[in-house]
Structure formats: structure tokens, C-alpha cells
Protein backbone atom coordinates (compact mmCIF):
# COMPACT_ATOMS: atom_id res chain seq x y z
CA UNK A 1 29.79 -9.03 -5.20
CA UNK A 2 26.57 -7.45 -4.77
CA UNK A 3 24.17 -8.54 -2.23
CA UNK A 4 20.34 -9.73 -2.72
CA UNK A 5 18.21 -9.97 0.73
CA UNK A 6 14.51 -11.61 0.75
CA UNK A 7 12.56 -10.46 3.51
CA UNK A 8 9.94 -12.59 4.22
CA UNK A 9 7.10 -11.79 6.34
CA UNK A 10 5.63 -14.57 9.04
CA UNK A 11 3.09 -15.34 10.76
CA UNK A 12 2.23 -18.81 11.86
CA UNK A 13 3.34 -20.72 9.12
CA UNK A 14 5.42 -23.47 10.93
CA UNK A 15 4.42 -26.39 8.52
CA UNK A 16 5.43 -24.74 5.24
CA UNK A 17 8.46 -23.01 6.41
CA UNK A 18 10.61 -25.34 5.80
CA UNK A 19 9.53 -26.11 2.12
CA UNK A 20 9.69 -22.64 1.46
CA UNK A 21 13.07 -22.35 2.41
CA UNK A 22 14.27 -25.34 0.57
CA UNK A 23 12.96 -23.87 -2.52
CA UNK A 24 13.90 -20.61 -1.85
CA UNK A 25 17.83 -22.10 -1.39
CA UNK A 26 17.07 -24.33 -4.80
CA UNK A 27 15.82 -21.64 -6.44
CA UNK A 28 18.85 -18.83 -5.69
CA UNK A 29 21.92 -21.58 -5.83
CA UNK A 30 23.07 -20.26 -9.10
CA UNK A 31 22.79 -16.30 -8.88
CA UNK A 32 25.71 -13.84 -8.60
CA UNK A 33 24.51 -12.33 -5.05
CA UNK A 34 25.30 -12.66 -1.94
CA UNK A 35 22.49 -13.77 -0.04
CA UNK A 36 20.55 -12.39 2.79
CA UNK A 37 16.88 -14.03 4.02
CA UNK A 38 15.28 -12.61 6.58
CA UNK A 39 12.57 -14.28 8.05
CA UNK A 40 10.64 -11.91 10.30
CA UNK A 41 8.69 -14.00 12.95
CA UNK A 42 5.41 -11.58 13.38
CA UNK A 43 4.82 -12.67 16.83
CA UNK A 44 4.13 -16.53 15.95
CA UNK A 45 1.98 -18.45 18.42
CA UNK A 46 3.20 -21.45 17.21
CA UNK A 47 6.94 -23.06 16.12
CA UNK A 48 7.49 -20.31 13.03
CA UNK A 49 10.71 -19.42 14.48
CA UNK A 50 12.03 -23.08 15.49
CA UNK A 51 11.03 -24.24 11.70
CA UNK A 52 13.48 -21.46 10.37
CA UNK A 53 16.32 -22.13 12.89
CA UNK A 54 16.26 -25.86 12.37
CA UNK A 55 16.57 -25.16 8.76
CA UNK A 56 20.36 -25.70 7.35
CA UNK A 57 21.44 -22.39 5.58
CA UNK A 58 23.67 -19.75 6.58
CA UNK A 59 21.99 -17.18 5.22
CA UNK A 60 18.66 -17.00 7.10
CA UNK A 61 18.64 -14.41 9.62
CA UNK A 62 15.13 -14.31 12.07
CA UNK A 63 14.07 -11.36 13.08
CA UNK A 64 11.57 -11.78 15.90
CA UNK A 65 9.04 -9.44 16.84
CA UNK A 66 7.36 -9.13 20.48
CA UNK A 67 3.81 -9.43 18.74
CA UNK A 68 1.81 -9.71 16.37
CA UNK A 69 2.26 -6.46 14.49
CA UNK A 70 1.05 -6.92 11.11
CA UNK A 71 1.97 -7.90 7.57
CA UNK A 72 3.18 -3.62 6.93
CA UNK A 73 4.98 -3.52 10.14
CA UNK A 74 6.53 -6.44 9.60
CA UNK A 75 7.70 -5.64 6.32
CA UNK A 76 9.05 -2.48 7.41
CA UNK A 77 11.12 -4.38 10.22
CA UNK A 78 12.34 -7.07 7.90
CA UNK A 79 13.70 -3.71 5.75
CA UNK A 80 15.16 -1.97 8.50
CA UNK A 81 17.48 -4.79 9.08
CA UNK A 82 18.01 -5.63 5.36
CA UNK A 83 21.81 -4.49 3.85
CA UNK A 84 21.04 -5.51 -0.11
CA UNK A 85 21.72 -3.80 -2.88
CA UNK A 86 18.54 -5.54 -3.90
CA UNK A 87 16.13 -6.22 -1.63
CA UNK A 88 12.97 -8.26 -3.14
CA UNK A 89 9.66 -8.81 -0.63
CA UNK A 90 7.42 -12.21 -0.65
CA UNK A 91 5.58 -14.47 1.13
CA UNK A 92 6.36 -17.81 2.74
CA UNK A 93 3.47 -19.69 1.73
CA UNK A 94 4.74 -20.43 -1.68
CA UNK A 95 1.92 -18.74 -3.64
CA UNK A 96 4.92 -16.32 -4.60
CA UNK A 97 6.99 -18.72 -6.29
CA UNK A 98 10.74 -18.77 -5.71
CA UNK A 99 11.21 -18.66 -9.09
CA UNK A 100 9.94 -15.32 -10.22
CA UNK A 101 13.16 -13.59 -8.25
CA UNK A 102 15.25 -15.12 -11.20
CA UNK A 103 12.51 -13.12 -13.94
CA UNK A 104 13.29 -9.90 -11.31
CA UNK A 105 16.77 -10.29 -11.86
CA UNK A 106 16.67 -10.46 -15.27
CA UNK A 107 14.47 -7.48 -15.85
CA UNK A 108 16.55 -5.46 -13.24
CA UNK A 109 19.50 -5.90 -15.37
CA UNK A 110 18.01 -5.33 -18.60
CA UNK A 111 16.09 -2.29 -17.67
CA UNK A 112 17.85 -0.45 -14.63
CA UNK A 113 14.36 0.03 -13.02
CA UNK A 114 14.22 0.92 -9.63
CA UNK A 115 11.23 -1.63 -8.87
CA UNK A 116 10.22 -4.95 -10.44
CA UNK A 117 6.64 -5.67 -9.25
CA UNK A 118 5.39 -9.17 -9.62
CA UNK A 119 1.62 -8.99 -10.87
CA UNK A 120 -0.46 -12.21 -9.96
CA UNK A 121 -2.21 -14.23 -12.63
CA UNK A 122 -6.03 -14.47 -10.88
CA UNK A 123 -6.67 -17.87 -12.08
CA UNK A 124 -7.43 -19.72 -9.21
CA UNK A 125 -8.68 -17.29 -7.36
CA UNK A 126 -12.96 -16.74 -6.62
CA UNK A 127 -14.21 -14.42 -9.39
CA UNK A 128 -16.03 -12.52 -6.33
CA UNK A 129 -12.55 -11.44 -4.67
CA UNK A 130 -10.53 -11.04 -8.44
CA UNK A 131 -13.60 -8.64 -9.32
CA UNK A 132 -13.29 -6.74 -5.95
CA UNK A 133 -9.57 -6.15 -6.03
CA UNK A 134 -9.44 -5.00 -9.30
CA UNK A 135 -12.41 -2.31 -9.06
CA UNK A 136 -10.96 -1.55 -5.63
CA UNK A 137 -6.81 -0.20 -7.82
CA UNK A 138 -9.22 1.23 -10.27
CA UNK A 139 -11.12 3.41 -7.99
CA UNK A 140 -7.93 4.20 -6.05
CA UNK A 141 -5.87 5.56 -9.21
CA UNK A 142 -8.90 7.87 -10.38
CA UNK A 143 -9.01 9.41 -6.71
CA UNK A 144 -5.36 9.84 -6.51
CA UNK A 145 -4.15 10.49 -10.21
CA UNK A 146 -1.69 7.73 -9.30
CA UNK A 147 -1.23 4.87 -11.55
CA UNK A 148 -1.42 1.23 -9.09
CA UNK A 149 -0.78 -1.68 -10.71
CA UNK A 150 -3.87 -4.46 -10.72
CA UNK A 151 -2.87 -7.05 -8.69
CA UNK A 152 0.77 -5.88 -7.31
CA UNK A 153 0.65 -7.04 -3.74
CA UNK A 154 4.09 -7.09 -1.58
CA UNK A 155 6.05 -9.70 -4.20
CA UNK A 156 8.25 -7.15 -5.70
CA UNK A 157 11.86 -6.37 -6.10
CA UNK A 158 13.32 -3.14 -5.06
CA UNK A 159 16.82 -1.29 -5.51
CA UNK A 160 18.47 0.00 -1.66
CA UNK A 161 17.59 3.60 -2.51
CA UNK A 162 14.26 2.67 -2.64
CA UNK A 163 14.01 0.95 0.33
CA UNK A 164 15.90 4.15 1.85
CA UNK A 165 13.79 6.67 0.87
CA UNK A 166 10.19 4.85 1.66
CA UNK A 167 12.29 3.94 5.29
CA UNK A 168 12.77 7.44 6.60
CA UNK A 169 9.13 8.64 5.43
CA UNK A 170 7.73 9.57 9.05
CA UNK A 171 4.69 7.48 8.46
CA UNK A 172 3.79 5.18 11.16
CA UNK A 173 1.54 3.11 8.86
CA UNK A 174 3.37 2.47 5.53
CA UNK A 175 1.47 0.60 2.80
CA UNK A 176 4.54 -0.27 0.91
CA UNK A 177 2.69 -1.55 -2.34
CA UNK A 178 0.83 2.03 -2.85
CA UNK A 179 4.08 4.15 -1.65
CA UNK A 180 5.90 2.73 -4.61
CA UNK A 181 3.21 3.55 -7.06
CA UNK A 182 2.77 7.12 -5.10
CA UNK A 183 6.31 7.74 -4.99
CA UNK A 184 6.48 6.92 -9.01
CA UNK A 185 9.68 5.04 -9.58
CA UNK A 186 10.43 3.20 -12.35
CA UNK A 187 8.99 0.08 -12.36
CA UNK A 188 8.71 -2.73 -14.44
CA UNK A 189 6.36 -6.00 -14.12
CA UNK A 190 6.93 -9.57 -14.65
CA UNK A 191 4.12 -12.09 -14.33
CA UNK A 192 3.48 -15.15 -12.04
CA UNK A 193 0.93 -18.14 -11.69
CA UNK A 194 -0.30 -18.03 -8.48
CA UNK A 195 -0.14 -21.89 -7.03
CA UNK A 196 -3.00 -22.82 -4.19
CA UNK A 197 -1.82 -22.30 -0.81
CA UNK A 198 -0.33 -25.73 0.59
CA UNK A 199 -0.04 -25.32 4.44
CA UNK A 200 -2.11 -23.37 7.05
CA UNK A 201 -4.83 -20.75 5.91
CA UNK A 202 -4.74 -17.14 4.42
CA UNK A 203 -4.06 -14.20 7.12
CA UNK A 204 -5.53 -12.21 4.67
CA UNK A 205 -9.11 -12.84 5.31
CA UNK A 206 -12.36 -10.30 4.35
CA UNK A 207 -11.55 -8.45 7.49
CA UNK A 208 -7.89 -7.62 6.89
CA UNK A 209 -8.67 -6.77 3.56
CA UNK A 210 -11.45 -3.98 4.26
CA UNK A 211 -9.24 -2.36 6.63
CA UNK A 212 -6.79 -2.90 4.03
CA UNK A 213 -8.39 -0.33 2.12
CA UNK A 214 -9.82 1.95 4.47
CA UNK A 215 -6.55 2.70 5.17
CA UNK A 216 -5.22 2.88 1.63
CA UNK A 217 -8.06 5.55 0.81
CA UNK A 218 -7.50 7.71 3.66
CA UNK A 219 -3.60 7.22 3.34
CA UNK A 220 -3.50 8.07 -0.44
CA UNK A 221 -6.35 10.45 -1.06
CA UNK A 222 -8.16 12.93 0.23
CA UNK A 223 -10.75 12.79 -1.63
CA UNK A 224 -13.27 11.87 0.89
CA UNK A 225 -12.96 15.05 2.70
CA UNK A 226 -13.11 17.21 -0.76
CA UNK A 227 -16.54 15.16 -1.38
CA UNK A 228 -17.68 16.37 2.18
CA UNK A 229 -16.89 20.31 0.62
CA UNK A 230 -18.36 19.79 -2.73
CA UNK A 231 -21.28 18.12 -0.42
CA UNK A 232 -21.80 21.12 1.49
CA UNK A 233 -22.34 23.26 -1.57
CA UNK A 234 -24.99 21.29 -3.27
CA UNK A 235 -26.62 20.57 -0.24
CA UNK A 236 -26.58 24.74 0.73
CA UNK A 237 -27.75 25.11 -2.64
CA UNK A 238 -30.79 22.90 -2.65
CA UNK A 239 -31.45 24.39 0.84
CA UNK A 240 -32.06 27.57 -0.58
CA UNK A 241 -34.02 26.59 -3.39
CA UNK A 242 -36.41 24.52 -1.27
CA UNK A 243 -36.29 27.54 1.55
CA UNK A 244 -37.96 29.74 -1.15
CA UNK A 245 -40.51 26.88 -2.49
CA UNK A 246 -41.09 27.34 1.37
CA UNK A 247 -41.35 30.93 1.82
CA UNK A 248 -43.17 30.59 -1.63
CA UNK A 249 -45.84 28.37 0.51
CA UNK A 250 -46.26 31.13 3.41
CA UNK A 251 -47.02 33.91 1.05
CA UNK A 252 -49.87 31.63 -0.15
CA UNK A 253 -50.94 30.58 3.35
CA UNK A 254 -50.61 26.93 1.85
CA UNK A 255 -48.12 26.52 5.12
CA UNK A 256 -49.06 25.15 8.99
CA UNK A 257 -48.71 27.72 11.33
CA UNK A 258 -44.90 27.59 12.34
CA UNK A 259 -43.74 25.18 9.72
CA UNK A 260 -42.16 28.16 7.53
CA UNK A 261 -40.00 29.48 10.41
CA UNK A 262 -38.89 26.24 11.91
CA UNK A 263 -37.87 24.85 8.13
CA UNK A 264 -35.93 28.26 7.45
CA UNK A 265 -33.76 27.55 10.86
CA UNK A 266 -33.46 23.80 10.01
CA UNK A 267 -32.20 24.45 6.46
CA UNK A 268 -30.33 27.23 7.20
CA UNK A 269 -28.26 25.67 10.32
CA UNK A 270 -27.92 22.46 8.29
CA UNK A 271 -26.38 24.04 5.48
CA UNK A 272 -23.88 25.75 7.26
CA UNK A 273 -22.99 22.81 9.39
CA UNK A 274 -22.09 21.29 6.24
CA UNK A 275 -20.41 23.85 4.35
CA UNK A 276 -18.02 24.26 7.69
CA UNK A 277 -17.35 20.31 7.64
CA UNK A 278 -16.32 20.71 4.08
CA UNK A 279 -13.99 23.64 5.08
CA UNK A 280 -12.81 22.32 8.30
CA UNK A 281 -12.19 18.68 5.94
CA UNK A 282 -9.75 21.00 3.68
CA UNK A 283 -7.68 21.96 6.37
CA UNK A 284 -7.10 18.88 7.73
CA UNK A 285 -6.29 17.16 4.42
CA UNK A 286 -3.81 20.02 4.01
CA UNK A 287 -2.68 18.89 7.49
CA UNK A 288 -2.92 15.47 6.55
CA UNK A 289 -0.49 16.18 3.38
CA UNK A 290 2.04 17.55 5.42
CA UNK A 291 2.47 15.23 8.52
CA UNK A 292 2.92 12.97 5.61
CA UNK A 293 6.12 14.34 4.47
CA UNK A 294 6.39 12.67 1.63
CA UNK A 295 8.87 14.18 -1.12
CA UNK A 296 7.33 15.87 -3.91
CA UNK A 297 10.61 15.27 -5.97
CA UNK A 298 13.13 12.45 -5.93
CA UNK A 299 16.53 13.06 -8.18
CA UNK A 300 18.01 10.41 -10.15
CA UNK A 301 21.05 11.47 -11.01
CA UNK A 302 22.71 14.85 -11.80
CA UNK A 303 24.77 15.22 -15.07
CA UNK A 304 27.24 17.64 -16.55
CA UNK A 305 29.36 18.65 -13.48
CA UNK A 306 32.08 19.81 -15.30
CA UNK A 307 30.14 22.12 -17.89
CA UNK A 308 28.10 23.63 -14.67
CA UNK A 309 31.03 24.14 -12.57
CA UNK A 310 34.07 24.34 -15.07
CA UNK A 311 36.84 21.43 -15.36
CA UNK A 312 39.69 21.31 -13.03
């Protein structure tokens, strides 16, 4: 029988724990898995890890970190000790409901994707933040060529290779919902209603999310440092236009005594301080692609053995 691990990510969420994990048990009584939770306690100040031990089901395993990490890192740990053949990623504050792994399942089996993403309905959410999240994907797939889903956080379902292949990428700081759109496996999406959060507050507050996507940009594009080049150019190129409107000006004697000589260095020295930011920015974004390591093929399968190689 195949096996199906949840790793859940935690941080402080003693008083819904519990509810999430009697759910979570309701919810997956009936499926044809064996079943793995992990609960990874991100370095809870308060009784996180006590809530999950008290709770009455074999198949909660805690993994405990030493601190506070962070939702990625903690996600990556819960994976590293995760054996499933599918291995699906939530939240335990119930806002991913329980019941969406059944719709994973489903569409799994029916498709043979490698990756079920669950896509939030923004219903209850502040039109402010829905607005910003959404032009924030946009902006990220026309800088990267890659197609990101609107609104696929870390609620997804994955298949082990998956998990395999994003594990032994040398990066130290793995955005798992963009490496799955980067890597371009086959995904599918199902659909959820997003309930209000019951217990405790969101971790994910203004601040996480800006450095949320600072690091996103500079992890999946490097476009920034191409905009530096292409800046250098224009800006060398309107410094020599205005450097003859100058010189242009001395000829006429319309110019203060010095100003033609000391605008000539300025311009000059600016421009090329520029144009060798944009160059020096190429280099390390060609550096930047290859500490990455990421492949730039994964194969699926290979077919025909016996026509390439003859039959025994």
C-alpha cells in the first residue's frame, strides 16, 4: 500500500493544533494510504509540540527544530524526513482545509501529474493584499518567462520524485512554491475556500511577505541586474548627447568659465561607472545561475529499450 505523508509546518499554534489534527484524522480515515503527518515544531515558544504529542494518533511524527527557522526551512525539514509516495504540504491553521487532500487525490489519479497545487479562492481576504499578490505572480512570470500560478502558496500535493529532485538542489534558501513552477512539472489545480483563521494570528504579516518577494525576484530572475546594463547604455547615451549640447555651449561662450570641463569629467566618469555595473551585474547573474545548479532538463521516462538496444 502506498504511503501519503502531510508535512505540516508550525509555529506557535498550540490552541488550534489539536482541531487541526482531529480533522486532519476525520478527513483521511477512508483513503487507501498509509499515513505519515509530520508536524514540524519551528522552534515554538509556546506548547506547539505538547498539543501534538497529547494528541491520540499513531501517525503523527514531530519533528522539532532548535529555532525558529522559517516557514521554507521548515518545509524543507518536514521533507527531508518525509518517506511518501505522495507527499502533500499545508498549514495547521485550518485555512487549508483537510478536505482538499481528498480533491488532490482524485486529480492525482486521474491525471498522473506530478504536482496538484491548491489555488485559494480570495474571498475573504482585504482587496488591498488579493490585489498585491496577484500583480506581484504577474510581474514575476513576465521577468522569468515562467508561468506561477495566482494564488498557489505551500498547499499542494507532490509525487516523491519531486520532492527528490527540489531536495538535493544546493540552494540554501528554497522557495518551494516558485521551484515547482521553475522546475515545470506537470501540474494540475484544484480549488479551495479559504475559511477565516480560528486560533492565534497570521505569521505571515506585511514584513514576511516583502522579504517574501525580495527573495523570490532575486532567486528567480535576474532581471534586475540586466536593467542595471540596459541602464548603463541609455544613461551613456544621453551623456553624450547632453556632453555635446555642452561642448555646443562653449563654442558659443554661452558656458561659465570651467563648467564645460568639469561636466565632460562628470558625464563621462558617470557613464562608465554605470556601463561597468551593468557588465560586472552580467557576470554575477551568470554566477548566480550556476551556484544555483538547477537542472535545465528533467526526464520522465525513457521508452523503446528494446528497439534502441535490440531484444534479448
Amino acid at each position: 500500500m502506498p504511503t501519503l505523508s502531510i508535512v505540516v509546518p508550525a509555529f506557535n499554534e498550540e490552541e488550534g493544533m489539536q482541531n487541526f489534527l482531529a480533522e486532519l484524522k476525520n478527513c483521511l480515515k477512508s483513503v487507501d494510504y498509509i499515513l505519515e503527518v509530520i508536524v514540524v515544531n519551528d522552534g515554538s515558544t509556546d506548547k506547539t509540540r505538547e498539543r501534538a504529542l497529547e494528541f491520540d494518533w499513531d501517525a503523527v511524527t514531530i519533528v522539532n527544530l532548535m529555532s525558529n527557522s522559517g516557514h521554507m526551512s521548515a518545509l524543507e525539514a518536514g521533507l527531508k524526513n518525509s518517506s511518501g509516495d505522495l507527499i502533500v504540504t499545508m498549514d495547521s491553521d485550518l485555512q487549508h482545509p483537510p478536505q482538499t487532500i481528498l480533491k488532490m487525490l482524485d486529480v492525482v489519479e486521474q491525471t498522473n501529474c506530478d504536482v496538484v497545487l491548491a489555488i485559494r479562492n480570495r474571498g475573504g481576504e482585504s482587496k488591498v493584499r488579493g490585489f498585491c499578490s496577484r500583480s506581484f505572480y504577474r510581474f514575476l512570470s513576465k521577468v522569468t518567462d515562467i508561468e506561477f500560478a495566482n494564488d498557489a502558496g505551500d498547499f499542494r500535493l507532490m509525487k516523491k520524485r519531486v520532492v527528490e529532485i527540489i531536495l538535493t538542489l544546493p540552494e540554501n534558501q528554497k522557495i518551494f512554491r516558485f521551484l515547482v513552477g521553475a522546475l515545470r512539472f506537470k501540474s494540475e489545480k484544484v480549488f479551495f475556500d479559504s475559511p477565516h483563521r480560528q486560533y492565534g494570528k497570521s505569521k505571515y504579516q506585511w514584513k514576511n511577505l516583502m522579504k517574501l518577494a525580495v527573495s523570490s525576484l532575486i532567486g528567480f530572475s535576474t532581471t534586475p541586474l540586466t536593467a542595471i546594463f540596459i541602464g548603463g547604455i541609455i544613461t551613456f547615451t544621453l551623456g553624450i548627447v547632453y556632453l555635446i549640447f555642452v561642448l555646443s555651449n562653449y563654442r558659443n561662450s554661452d558656458a561659465t568659465q570651467g563648467w564645460t570641463s568639469l561636466m565632460a569629467a562628470l558625464i563621462s566618469f558617470s557613464s562608465i561607472q554605470i556601463i561597468a555595473l551593468g557588465v560586472i551585474g552580467r557576470y554575477v547573474s551568470q554566477i548566480l545561475t550556476e551556484i544555483r545548479k538547477r537542472p535545465g532538463f528533467i526526464v520522465d521516462n525513457i521508452q523503446g529499450a528494446r528497439d534502441r538496444y535490440g531484444s534479448e
